[in-house]
PDBML (XML) file of the C-alpha atoms, coordinates in Angstrom:
<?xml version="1.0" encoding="UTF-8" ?>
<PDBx:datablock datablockName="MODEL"
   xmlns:PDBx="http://pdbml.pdb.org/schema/pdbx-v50.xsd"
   xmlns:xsi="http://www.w3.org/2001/XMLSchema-instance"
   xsi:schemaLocation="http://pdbml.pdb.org/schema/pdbx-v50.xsd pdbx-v50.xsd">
   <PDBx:atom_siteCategory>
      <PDBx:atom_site id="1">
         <PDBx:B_iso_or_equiv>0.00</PDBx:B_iso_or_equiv>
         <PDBx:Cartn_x>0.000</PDBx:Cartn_x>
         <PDBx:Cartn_y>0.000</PDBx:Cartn_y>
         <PDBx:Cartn_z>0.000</PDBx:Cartn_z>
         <PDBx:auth_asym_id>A</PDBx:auth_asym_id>
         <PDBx:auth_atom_id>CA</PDBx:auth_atom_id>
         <PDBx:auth_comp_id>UNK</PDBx:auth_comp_id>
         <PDBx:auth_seq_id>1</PDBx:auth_seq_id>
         <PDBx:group_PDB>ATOM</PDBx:group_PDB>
         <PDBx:label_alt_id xsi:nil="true" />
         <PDBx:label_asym_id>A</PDBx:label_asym_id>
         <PDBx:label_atom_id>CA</PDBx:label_atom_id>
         <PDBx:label_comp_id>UNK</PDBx:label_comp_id>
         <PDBx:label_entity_id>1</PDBx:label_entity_id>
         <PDBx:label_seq_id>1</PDBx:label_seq_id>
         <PDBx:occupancy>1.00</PDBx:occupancy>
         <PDBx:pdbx_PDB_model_num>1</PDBx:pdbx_PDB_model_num>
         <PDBx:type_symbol>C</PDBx:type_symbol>
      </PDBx:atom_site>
      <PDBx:atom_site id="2">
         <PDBx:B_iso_or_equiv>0.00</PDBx:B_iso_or_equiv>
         <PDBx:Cartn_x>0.949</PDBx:Cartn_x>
         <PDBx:Cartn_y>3.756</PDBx:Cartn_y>
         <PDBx:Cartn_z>-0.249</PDBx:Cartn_z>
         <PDBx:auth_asym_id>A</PDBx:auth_asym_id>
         <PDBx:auth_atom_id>CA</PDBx:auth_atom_id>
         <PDBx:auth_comp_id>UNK</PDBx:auth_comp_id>
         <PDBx:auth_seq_id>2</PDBx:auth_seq_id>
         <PDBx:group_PDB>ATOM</PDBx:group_PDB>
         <PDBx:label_alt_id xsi:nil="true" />
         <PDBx:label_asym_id>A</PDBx:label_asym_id>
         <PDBx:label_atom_id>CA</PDBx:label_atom_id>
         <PDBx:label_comp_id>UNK</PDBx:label_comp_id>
         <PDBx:label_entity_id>1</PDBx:label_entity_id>
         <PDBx:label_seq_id>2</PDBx:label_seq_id>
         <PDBx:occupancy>1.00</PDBx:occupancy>
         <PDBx:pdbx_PDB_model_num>1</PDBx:pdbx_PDB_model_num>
         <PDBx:type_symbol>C</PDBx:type_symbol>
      </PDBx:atom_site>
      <PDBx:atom_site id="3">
         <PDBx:B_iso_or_equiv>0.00</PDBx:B_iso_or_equiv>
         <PDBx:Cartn_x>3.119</PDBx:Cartn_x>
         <PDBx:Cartn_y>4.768</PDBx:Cartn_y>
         <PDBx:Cartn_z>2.576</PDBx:Cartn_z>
         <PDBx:auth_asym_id>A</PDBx:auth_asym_id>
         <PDBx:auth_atom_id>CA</PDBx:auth_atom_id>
         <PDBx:auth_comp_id>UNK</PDBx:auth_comp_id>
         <PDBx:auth_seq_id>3</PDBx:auth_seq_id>
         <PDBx:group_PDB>ATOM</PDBx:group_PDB>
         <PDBx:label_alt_id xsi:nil="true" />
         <PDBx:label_asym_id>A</PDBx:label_asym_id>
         <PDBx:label_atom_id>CA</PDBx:label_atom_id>
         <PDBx:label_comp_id>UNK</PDBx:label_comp_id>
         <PDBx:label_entity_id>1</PDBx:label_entity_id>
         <PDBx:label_seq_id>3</PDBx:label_seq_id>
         <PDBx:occupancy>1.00</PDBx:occupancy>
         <PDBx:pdbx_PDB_model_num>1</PDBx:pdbx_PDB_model_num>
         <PDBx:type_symbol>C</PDBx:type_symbol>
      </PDBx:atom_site>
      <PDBx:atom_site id="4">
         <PDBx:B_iso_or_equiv>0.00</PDBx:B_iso_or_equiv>
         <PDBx:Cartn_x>4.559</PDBx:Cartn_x>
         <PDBx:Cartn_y>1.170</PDBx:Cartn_y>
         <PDBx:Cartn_z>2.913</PDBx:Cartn_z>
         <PDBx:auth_asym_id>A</PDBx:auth_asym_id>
         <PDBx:auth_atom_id>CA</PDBx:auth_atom_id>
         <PDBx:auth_comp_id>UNK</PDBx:auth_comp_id>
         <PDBx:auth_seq_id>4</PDBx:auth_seq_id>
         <PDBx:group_PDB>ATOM</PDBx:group_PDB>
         <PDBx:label_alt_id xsi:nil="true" />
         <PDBx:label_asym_id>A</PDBx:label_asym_id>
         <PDBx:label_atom_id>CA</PDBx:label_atom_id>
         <PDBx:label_comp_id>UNK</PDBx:label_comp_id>
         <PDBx:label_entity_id>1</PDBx:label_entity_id>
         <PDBx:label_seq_id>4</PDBx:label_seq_id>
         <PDBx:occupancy>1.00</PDBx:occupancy>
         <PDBx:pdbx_PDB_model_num>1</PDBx:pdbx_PDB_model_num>
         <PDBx:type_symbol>C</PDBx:type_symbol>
      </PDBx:atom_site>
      <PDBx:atom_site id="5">
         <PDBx:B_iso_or_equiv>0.00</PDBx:B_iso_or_equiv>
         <PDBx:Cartn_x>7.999</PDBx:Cartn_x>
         <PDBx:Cartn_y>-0.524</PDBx:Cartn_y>
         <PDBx:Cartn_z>2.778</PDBx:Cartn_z>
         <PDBx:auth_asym_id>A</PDBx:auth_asym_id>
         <PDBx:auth_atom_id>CA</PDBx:auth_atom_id>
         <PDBx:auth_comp_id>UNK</PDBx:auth_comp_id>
         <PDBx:auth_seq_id>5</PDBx:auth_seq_id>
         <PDBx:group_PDB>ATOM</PDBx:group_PDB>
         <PDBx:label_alt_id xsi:nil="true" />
         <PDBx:label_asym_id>A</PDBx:label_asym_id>
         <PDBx:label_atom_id>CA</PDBx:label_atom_id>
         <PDBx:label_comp_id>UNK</PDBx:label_comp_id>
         <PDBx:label_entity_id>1</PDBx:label_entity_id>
         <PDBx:label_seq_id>5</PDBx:label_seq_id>
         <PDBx:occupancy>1.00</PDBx:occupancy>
         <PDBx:pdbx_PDB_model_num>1</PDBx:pdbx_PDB_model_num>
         <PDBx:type_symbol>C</PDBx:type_symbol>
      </PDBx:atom_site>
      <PDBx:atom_site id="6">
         <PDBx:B_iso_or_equiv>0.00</PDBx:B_iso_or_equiv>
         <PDBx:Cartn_x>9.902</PDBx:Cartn_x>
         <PDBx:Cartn_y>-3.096</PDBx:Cartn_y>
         <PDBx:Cartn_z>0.972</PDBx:Cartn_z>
         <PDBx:auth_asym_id>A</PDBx:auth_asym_id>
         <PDBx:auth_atom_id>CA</PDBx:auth_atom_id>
         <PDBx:auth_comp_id>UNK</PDBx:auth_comp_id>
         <PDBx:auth_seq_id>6</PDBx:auth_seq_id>
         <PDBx:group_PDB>ATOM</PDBx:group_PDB>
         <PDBx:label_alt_id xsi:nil="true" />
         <PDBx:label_asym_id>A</PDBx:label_asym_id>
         <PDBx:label_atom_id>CA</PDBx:label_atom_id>
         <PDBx:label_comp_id>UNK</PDBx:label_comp_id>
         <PDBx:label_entity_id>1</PDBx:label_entity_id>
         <PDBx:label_seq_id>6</PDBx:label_seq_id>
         <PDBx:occupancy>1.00</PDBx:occupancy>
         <PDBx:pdbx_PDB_model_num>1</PDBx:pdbx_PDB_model_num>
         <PDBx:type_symbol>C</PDBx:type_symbol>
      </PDBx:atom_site>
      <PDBx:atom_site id="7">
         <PDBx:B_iso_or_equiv>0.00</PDBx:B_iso_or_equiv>
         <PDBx:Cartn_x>13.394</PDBx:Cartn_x>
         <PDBx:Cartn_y>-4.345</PDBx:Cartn_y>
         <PDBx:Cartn_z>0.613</PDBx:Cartn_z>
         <PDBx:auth_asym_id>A</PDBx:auth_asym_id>
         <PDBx:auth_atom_id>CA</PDBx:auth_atom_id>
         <PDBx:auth_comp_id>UNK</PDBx:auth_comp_id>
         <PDBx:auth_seq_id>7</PDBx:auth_seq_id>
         <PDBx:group_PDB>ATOM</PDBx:group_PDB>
         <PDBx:label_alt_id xsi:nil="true" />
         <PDBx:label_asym_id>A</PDBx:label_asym_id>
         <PDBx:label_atom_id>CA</PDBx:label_atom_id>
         <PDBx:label_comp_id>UNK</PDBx:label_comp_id>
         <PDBx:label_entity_id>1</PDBx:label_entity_id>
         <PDBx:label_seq_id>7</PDBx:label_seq_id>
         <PDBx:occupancy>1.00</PDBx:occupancy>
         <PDBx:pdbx_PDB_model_num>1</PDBx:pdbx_PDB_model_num>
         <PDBx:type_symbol>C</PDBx:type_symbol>
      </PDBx:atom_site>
      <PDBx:atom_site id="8">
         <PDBx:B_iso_or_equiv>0.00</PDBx:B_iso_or_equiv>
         <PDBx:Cartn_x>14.675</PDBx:Cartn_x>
         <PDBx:Cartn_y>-5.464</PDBx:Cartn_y>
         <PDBx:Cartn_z>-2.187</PDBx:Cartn_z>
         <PDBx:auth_asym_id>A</PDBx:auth_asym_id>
         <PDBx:auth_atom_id>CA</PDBx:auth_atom_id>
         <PDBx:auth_comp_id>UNK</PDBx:auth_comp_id>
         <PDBx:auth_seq_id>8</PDBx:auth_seq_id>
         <PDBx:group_PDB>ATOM</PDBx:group_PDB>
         <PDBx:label_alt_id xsi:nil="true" />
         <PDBx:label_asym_id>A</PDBx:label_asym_id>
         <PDBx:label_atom_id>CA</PDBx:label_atom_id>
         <PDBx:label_comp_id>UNK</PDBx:label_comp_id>
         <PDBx:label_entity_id>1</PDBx:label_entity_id>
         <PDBx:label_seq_id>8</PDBx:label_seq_id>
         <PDBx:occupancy>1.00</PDBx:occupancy>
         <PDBx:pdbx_PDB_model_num>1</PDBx:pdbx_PDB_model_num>
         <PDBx:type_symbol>C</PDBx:type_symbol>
      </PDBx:atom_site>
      <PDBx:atom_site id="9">
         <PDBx:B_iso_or_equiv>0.00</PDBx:B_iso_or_equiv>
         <PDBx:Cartn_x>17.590</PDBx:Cartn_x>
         <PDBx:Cartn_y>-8.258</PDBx:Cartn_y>
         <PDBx:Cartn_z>-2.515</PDBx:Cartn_z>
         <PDBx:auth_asym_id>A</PDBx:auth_asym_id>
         <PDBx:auth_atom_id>CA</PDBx:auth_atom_id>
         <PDBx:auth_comp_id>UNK</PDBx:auth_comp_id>
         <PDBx:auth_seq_id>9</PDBx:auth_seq_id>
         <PDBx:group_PDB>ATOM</PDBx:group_PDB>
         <PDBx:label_alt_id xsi:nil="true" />
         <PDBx:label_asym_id>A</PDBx:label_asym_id>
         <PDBx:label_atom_id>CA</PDBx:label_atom_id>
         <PDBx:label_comp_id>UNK</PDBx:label_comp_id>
         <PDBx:label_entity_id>1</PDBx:label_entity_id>
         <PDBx:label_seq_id>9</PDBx:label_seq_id>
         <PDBx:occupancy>1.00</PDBx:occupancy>
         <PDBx:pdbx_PDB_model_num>1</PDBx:pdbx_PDB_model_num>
         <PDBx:type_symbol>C</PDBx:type_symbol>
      </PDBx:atom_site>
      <PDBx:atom_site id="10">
         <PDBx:B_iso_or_equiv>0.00</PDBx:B_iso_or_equiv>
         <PDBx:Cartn_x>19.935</PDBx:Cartn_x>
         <PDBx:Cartn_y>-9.504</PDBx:Cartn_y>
         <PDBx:Cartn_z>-5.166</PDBx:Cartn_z>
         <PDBx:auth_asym_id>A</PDBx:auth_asym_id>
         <PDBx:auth_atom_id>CA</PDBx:auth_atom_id>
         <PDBx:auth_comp_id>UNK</PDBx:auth_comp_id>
         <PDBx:auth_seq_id>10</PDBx:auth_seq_id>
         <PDBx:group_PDB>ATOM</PDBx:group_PDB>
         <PDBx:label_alt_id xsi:nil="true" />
         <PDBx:label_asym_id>A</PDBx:label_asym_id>
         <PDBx:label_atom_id>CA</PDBx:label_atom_id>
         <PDBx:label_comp_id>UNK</PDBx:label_comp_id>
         <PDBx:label_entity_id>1</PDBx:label_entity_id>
         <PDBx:label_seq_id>10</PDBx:label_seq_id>
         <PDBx:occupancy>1.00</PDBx:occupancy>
         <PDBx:pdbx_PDB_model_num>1</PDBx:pdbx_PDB_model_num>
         <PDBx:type_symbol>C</PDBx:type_symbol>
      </PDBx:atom_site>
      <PDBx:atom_site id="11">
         <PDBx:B_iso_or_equiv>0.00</PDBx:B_iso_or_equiv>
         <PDBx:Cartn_x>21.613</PDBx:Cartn_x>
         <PDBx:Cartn_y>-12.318</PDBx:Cartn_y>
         <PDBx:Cartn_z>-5.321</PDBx:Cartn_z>
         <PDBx:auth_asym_id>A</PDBx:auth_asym_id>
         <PDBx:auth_atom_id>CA</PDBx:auth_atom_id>
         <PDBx:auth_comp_id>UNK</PDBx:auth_comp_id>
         <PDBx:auth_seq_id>11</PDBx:auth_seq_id>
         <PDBx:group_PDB>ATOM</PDBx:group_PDB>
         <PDBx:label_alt_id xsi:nil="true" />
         <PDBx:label_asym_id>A</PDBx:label_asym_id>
         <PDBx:label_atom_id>CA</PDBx:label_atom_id>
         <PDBx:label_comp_id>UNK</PDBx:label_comp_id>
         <PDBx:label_entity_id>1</PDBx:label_entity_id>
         <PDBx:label_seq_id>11</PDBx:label_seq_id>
         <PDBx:occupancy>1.00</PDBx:occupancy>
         <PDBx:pdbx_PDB_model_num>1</PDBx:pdbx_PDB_model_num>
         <PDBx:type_symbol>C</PDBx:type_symbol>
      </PDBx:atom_site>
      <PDBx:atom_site id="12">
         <PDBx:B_iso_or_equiv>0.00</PDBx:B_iso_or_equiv>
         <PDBx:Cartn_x>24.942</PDBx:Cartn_x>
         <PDBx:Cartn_y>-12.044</PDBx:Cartn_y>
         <PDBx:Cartn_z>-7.424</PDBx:Cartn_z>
         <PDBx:auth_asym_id>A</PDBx:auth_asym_id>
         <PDBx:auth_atom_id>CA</PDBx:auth_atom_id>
         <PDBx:auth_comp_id>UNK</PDBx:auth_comp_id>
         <PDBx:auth_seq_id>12</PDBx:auth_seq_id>
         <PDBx:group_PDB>ATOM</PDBx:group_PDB>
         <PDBx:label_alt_id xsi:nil="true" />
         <PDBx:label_asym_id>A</PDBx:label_asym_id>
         <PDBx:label_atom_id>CA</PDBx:label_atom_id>
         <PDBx:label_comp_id>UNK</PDBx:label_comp_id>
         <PDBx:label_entity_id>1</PDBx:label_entity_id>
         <PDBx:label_seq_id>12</PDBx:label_seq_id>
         <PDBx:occupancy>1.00</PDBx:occupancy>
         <PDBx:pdbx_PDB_model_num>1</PDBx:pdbx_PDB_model_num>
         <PDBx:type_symbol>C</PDBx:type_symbol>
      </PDBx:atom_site>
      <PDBx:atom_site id="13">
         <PDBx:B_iso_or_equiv>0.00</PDBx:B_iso_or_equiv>
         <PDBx:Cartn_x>27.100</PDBx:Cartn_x>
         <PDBx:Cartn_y>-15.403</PDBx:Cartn_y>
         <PDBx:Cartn_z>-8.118</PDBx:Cartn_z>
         <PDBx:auth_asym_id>A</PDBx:auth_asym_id>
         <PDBx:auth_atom_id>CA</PDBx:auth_atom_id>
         <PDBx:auth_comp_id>UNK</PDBx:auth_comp_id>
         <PDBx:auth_seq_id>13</PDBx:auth_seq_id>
         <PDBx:group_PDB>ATOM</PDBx:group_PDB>
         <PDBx:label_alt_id xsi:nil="true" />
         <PDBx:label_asym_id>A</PDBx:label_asym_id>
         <PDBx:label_atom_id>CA</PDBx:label_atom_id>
         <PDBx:label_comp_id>UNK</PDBx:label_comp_id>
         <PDBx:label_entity_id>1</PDBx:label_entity_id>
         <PDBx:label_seq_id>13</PDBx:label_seq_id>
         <PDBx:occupancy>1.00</PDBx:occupancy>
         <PDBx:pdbx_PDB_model_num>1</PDBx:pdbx_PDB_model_num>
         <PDBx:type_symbol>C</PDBx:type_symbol>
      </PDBx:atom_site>
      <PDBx:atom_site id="14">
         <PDBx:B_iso_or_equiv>0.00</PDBx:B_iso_or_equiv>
         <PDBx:Cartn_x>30.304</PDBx:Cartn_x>
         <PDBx:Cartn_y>-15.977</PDBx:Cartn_y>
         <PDBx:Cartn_z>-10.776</PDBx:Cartn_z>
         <PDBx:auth_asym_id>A</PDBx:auth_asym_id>
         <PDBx:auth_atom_id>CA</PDBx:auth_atom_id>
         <PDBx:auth_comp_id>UNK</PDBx:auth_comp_id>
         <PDBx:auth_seq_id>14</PDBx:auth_seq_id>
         <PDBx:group_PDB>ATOM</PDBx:group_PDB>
         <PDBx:label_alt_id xsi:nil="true" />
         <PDBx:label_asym_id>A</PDBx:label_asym_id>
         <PDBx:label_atom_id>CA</PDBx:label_atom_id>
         <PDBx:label_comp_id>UNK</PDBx:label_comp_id>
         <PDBx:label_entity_id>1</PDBx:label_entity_id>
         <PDBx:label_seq_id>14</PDBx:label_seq_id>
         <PDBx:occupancy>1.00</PDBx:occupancy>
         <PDBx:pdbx_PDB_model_num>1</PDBx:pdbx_PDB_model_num>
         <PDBx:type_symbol>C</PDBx:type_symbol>
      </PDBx:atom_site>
      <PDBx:atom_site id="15">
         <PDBx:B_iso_or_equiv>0.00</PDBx:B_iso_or_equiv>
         <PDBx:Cartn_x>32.921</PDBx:Cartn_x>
         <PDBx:Cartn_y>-13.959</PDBx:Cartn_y>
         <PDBx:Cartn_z>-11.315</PDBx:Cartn_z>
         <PDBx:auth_asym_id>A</PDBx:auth_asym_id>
         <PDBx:auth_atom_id>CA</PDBx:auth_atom_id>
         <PDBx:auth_comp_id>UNK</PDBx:auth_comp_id>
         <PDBx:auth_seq_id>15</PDBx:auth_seq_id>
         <PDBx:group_PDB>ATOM</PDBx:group_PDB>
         <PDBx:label_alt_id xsi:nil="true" />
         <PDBx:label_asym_id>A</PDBx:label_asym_id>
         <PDBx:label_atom_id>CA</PDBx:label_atom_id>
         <PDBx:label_comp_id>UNK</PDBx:label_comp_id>
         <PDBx:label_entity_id>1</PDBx:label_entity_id>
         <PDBx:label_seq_id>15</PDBx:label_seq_id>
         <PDBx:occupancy>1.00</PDBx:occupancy>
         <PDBx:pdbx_PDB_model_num>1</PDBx:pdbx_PDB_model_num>
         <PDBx:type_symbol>C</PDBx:type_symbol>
      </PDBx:atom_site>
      <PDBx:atom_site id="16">
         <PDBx:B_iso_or_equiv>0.00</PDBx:B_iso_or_equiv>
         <PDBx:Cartn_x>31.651</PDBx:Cartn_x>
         <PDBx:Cartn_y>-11.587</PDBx:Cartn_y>
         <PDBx:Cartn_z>-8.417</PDBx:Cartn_z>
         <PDBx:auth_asym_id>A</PDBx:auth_asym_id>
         <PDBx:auth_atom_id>CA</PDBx:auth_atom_id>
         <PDBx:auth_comp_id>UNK</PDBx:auth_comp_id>
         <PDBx:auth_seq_id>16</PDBx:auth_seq_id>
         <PDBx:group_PDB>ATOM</PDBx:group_PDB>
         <PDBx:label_alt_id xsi:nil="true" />
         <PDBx:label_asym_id>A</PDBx:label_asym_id>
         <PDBx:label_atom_id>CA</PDBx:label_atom_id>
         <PDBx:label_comp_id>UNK</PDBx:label_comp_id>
         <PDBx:label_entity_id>1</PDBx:label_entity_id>
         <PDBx:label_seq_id>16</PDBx:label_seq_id>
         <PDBx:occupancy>1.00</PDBx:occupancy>
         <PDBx:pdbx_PDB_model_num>1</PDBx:pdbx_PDB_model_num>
         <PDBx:type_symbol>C</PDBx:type_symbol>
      </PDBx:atom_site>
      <PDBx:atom_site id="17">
         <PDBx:B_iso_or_equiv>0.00</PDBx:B_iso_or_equiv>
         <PDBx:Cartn_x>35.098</PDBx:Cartn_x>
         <PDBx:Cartn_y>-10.152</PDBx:Cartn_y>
         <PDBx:Cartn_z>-7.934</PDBx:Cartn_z>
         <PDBx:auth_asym_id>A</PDBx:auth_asym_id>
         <PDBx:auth_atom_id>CA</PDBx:auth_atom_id>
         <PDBx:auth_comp_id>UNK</PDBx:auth_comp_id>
         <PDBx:auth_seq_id>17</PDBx:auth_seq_id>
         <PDBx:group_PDB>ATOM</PDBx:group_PDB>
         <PDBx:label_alt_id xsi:nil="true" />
         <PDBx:label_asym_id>A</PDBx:label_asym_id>
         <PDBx:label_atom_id>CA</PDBx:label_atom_id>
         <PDBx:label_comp_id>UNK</PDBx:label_comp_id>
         <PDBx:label_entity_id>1</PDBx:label_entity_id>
         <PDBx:label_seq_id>17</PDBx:label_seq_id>
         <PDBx:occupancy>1.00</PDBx:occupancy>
         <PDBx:pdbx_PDB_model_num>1</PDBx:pdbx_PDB_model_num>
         <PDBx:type_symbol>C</PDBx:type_symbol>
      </PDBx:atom_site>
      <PDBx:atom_site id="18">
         <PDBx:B_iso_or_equiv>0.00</PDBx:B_iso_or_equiv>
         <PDBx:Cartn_x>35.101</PDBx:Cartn_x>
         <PDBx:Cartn_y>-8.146</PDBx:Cartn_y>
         <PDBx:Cartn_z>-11.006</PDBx:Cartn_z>
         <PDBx:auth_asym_id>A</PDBx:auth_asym_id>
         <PDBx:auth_atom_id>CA</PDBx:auth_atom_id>
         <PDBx:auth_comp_id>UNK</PDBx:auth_comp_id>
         <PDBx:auth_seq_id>18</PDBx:auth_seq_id>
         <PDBx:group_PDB>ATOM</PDBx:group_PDB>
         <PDBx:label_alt_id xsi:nil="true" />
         <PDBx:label_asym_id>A</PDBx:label_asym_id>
         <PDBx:label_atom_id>CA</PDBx:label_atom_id>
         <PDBx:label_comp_id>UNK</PDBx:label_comp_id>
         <PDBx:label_entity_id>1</PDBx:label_entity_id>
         <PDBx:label_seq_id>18</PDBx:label_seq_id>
         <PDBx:occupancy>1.00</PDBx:occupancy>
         <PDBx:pdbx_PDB_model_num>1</PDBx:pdbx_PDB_model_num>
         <PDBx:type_symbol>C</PDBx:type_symbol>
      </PDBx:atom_site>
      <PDBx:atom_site id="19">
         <PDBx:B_iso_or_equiv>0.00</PDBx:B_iso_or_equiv>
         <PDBx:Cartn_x>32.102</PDBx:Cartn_x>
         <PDBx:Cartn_y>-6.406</PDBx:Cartn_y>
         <PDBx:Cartn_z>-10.051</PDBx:Cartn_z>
         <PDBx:auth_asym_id>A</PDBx:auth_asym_id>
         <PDBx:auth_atom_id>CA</PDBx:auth_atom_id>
         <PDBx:auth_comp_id>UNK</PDBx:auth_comp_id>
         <PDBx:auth_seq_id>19</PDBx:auth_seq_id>
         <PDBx:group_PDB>ATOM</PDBx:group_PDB>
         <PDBx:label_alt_id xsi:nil="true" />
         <PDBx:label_asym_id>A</PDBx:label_asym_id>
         <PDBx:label_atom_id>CA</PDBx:label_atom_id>
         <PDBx:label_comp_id>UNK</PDBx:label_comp_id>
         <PDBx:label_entity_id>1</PDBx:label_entity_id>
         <PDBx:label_seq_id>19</PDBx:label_seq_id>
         <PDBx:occupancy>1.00</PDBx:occupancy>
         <PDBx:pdbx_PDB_model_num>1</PDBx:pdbx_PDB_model_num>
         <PDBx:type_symbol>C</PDBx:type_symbol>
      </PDBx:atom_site>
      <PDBx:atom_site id="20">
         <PDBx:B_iso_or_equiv>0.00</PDBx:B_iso_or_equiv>
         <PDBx:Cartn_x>33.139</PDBx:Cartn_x>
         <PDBx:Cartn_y>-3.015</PDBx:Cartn_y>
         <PDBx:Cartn_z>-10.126</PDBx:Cartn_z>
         <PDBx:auth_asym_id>A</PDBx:auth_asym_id>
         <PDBx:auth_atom_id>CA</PDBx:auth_atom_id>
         <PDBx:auth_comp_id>UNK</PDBx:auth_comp_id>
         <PDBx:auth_seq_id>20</PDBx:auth_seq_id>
         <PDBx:group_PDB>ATOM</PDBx:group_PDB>
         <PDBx:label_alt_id xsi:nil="true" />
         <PDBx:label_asym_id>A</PDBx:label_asym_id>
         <PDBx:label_atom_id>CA</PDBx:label_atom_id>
         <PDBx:label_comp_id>UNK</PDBx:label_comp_id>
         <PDBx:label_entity_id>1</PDBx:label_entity_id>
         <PDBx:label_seq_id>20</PDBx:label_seq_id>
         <PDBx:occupancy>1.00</PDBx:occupancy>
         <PDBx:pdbx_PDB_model_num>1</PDBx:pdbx_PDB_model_num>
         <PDBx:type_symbol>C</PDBx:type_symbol>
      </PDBx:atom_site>
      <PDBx:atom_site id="21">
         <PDBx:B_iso_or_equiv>0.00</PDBx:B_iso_or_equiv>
         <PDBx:Cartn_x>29.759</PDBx:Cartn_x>
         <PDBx:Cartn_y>-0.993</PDBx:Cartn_y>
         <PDBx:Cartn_z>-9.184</PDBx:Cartn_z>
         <PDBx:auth_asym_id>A</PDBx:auth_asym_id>
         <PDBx:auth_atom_id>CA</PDBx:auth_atom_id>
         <PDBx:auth_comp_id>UNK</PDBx:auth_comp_id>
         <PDBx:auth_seq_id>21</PDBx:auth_seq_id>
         <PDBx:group_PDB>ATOM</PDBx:group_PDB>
         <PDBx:label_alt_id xsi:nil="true" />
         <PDBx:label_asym_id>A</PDBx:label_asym_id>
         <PDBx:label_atom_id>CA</PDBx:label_atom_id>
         <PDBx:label_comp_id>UNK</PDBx:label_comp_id>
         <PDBx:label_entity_id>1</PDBx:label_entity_id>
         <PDBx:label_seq_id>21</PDBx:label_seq_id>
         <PDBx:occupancy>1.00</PDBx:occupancy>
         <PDBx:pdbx_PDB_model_num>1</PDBx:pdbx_PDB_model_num>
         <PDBx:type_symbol>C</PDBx:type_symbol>
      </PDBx:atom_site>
      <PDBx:atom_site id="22">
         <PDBx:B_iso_or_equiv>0.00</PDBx:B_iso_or_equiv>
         <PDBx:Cartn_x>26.266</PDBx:Cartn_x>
         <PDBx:Cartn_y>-2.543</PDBx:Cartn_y>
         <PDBx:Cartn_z>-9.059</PDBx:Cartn_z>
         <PDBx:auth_asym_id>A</PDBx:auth_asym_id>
         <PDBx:auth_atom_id>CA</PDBx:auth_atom_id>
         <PDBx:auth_comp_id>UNK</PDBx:auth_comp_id>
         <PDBx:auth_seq_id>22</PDBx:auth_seq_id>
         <PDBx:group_PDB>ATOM</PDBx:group_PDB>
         <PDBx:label_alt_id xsi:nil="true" />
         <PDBx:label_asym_id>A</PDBx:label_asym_id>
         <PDBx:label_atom_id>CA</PDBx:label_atom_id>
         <PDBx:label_comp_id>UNK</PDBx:label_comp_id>
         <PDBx:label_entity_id>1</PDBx:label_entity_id>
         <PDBx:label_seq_id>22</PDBx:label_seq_id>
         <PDBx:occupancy>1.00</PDBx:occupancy>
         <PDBx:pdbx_PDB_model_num>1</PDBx:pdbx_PDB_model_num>
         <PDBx:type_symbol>C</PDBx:type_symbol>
      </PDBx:atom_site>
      <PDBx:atom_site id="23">
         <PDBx:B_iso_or_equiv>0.00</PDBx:B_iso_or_equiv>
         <PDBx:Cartn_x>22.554</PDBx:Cartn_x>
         <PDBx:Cartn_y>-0.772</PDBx:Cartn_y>
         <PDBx:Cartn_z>-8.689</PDBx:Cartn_z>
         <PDBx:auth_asym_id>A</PDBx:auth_asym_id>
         <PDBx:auth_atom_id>CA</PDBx:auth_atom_id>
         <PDBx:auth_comp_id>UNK</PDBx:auth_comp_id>
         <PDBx:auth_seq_id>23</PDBx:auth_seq_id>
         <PDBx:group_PDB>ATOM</PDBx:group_PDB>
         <PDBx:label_alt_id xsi:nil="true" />
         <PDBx:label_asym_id>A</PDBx:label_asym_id>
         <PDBx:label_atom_id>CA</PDBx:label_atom_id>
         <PDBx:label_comp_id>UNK</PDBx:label_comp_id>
         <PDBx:label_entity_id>1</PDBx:label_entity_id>
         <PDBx:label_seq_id>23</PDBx:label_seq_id>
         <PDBx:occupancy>1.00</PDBx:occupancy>
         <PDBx:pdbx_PDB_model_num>1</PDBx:pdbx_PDB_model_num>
         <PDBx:type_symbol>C</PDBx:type_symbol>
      </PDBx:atom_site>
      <PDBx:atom_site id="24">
         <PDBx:B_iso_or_equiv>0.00</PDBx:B_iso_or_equiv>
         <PDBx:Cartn_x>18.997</PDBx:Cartn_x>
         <PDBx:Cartn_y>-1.089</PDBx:Cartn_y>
         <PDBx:Cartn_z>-9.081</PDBx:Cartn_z>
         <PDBx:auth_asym_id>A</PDBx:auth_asym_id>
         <PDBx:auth_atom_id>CA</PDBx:auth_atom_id>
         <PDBx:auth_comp_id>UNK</PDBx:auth_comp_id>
         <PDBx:auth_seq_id>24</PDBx:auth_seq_id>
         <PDBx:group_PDB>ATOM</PDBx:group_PDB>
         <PDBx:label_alt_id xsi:nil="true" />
         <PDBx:label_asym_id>A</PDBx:label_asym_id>
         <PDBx:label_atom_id>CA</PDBx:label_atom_id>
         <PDBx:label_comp_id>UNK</PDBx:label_comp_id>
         <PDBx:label_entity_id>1</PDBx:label_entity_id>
         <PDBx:label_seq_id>24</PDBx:label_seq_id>
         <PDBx:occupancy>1.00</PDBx:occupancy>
         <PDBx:pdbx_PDB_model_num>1</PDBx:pdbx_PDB_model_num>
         <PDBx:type_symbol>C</PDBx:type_symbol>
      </PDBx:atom_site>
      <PDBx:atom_site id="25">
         <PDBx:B_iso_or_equiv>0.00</PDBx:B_iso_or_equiv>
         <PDBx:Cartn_x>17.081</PDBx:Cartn_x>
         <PDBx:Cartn_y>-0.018</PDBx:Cartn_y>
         <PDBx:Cartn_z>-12.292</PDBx:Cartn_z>
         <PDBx:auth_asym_id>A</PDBx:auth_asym_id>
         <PDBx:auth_atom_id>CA</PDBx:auth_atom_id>
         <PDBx:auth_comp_id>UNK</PDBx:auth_comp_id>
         <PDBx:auth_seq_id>25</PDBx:auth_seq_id>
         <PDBx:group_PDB>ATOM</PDBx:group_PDB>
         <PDBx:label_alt_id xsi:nil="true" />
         <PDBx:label_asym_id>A</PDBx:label_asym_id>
         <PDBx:label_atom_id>CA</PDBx:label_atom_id>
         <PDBx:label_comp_id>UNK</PDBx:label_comp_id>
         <PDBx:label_entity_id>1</PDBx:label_entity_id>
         <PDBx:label_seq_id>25</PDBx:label_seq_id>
         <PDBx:occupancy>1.00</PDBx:occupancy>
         <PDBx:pdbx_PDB_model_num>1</PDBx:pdbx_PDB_model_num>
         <PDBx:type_symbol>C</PDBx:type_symbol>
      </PDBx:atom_site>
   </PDBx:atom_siteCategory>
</PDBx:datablock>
């Protein structure tokens, strides 16, 4: 509803070290 919260998760697997910035679209 309006006015209510969430949290969002993600998961990332592989080559996870070469992850130089991640975000949400």
């Amino acid at each position: 509803q309006p006015g209510g919260s969430l949290r969002l998760s993600c998961v990332a697997s592989g080559s996870t070290g070469s992850i130089v910035h991640m975000a949400w679209y």
